[in-house]
N, C-alpha and C. Protein backbone atom coordinates (compact mmCIF):
# COMPACT_ATOMS: atom_id res chain seq x y z
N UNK A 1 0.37 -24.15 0.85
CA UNK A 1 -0.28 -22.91 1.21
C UNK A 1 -0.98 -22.36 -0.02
N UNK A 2 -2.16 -22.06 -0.06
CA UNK A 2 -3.04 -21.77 -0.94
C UNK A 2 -3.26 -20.24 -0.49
N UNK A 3 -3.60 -19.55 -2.17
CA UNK A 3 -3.60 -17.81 -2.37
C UNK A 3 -5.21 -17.70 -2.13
N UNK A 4 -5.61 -16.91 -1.82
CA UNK A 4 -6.91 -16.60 -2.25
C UNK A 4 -7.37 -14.99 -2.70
N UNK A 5 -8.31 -14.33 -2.84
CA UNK A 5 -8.27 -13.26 -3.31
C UNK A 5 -8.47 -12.25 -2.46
N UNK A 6 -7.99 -11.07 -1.93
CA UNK A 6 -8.19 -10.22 -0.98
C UNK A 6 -9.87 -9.41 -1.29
N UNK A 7 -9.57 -9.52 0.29
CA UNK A 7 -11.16 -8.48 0.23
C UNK A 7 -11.15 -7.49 -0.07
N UNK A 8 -12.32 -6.69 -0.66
CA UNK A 8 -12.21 -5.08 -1.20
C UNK A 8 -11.22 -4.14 -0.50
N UNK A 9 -11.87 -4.37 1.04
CA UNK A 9 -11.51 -3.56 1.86
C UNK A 9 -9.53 -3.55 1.77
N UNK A 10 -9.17 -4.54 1.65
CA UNK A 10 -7.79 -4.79 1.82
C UNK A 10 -7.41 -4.26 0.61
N UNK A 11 -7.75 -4.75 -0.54
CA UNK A 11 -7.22 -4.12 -1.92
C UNK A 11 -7.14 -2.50 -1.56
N UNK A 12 -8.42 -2.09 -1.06
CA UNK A 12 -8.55 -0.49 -1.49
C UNK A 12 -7.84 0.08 -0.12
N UNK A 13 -7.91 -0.50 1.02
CA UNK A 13 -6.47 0.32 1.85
C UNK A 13 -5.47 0.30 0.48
N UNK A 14 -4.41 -0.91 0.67
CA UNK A 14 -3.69 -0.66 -0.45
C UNK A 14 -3.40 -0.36 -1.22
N UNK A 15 -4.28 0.14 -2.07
CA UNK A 15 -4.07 0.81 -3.23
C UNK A 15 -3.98 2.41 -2.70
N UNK A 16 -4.83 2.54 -1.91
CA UNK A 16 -5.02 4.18 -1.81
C UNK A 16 -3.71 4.34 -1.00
N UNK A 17 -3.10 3.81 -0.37
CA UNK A 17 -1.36 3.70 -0.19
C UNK A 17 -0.27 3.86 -1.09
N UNK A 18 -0.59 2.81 -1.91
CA UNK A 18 0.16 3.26 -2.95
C UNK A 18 0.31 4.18 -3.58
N UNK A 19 -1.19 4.82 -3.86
CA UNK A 19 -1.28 6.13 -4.97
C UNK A 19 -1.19 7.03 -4.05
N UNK A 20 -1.05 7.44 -2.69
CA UNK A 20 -0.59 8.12 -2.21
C UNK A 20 0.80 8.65 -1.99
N UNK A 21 1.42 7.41 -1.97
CA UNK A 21 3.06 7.48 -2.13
C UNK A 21 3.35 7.93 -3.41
N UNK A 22 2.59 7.39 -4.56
CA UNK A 22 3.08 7.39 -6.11
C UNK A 22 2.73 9.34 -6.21
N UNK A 23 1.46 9.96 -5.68
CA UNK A 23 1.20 11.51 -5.64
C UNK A 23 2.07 12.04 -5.01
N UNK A 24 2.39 11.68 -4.02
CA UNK A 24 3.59 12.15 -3.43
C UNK A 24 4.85 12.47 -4.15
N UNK A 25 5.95 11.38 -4.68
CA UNK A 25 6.84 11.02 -5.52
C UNK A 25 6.55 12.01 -6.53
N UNK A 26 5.88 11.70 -7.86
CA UNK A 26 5.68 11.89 -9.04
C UNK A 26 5.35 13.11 -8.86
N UNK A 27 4.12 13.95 -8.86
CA UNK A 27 3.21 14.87 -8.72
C UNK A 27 3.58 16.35 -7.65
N UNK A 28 4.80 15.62 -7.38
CA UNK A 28 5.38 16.76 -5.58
C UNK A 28 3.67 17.08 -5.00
N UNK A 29 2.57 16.23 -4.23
CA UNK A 29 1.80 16.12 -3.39
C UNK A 29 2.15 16.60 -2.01
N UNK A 30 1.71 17.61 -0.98
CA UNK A 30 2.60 17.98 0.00
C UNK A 30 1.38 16.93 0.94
N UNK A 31 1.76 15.81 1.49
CA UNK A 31 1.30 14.08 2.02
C UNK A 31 2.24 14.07 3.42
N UNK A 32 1.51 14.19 4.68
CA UNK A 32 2.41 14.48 5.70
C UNK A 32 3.14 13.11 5.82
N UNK A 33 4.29 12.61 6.52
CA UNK A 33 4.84 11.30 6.58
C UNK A 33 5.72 11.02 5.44
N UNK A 34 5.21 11.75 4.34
CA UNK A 34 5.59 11.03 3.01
C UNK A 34 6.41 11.91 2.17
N UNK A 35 7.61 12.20 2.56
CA UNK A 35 8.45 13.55 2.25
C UNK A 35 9.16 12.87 2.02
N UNK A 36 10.22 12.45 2.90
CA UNK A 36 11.75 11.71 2.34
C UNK A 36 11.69 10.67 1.25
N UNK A 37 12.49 10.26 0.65
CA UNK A 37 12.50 9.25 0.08
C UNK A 37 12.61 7.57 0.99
N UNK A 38 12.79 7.81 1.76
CA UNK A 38 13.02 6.84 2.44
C UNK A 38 11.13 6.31 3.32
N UNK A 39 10.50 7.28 3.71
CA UNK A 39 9.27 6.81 3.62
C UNK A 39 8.57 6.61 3.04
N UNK A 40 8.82 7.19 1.82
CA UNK A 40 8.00 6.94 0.53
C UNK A 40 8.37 5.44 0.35
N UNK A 41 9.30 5.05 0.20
CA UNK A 41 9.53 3.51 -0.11
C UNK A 41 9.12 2.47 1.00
N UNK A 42 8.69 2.88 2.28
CA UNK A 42 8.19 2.33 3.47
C UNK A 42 6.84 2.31 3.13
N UNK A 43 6.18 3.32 2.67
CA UNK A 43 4.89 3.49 1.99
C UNK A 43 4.62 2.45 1.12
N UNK A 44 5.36 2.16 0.23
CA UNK A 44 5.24 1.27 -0.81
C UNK A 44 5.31 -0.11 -0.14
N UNK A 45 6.22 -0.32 0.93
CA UNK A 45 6.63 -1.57 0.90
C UNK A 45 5.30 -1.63 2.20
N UNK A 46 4.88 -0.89 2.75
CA UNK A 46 3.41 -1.44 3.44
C UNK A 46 2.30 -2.11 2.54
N UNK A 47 2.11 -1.04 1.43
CA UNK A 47 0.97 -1.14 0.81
C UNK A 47 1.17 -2.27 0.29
N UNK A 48 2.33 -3.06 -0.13
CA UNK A 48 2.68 -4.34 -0.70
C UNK A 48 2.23 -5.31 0.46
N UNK A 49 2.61 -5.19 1.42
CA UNK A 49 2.45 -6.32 2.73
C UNK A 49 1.22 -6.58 2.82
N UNK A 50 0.71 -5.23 2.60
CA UNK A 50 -0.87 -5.48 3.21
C UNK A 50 -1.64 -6.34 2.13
N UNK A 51 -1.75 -5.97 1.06
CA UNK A 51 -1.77 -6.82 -0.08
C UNK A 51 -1.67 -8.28 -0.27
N UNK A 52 0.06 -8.65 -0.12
CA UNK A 52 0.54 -9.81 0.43
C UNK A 52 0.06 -10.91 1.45
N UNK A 53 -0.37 -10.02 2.53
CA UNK A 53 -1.20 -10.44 3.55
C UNK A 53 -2.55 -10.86 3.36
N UNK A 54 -2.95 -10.12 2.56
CA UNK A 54 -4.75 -10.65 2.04
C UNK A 54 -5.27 -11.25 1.24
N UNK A 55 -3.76 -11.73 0.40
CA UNK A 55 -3.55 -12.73 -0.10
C UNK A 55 -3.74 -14.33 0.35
N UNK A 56 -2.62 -14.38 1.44
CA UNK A 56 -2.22 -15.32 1.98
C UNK A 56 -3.22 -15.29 2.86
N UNK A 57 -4.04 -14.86 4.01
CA UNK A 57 -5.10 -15.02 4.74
C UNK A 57 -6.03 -14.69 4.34
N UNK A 58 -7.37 -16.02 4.50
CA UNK A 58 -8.96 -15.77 4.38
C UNK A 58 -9.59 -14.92 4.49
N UNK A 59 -9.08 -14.34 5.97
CA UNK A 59 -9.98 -13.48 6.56
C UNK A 59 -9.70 -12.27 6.53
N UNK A 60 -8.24 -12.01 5.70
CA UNK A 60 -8.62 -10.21 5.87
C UNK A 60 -8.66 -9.88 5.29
């Protein structure tokens, strides 16, 4: 199974996920969804998948 490089579009969902969770966390950001600690780390662990995912597939 071969990596390839994610498309913009996929990087920059992801990222803007991440730094949303990370404003949230760090910064006390009032980010609806993203209050508990427990979604915040659901946050993270999306923005990783999606990532992961656009990795591993061509096309997204």
């Amino acid at each position: 199974m071969g990596l390839s490089t994610p498309s913009l579009i996929t990087f920059l969902i992801s990222f803007i996920v991440a730094m949303a969770v990370v404003f949230a966390r760090y910064f006390g950001a009032a980010i609806p969804g993203l209050t508990s600690d427990g979604m915040q780390f659901a946050g993270m662990v999306v923005a990783y998948l999606l990532l992961v995912l656009g990795c591993l597939i061509r096309t997204m």
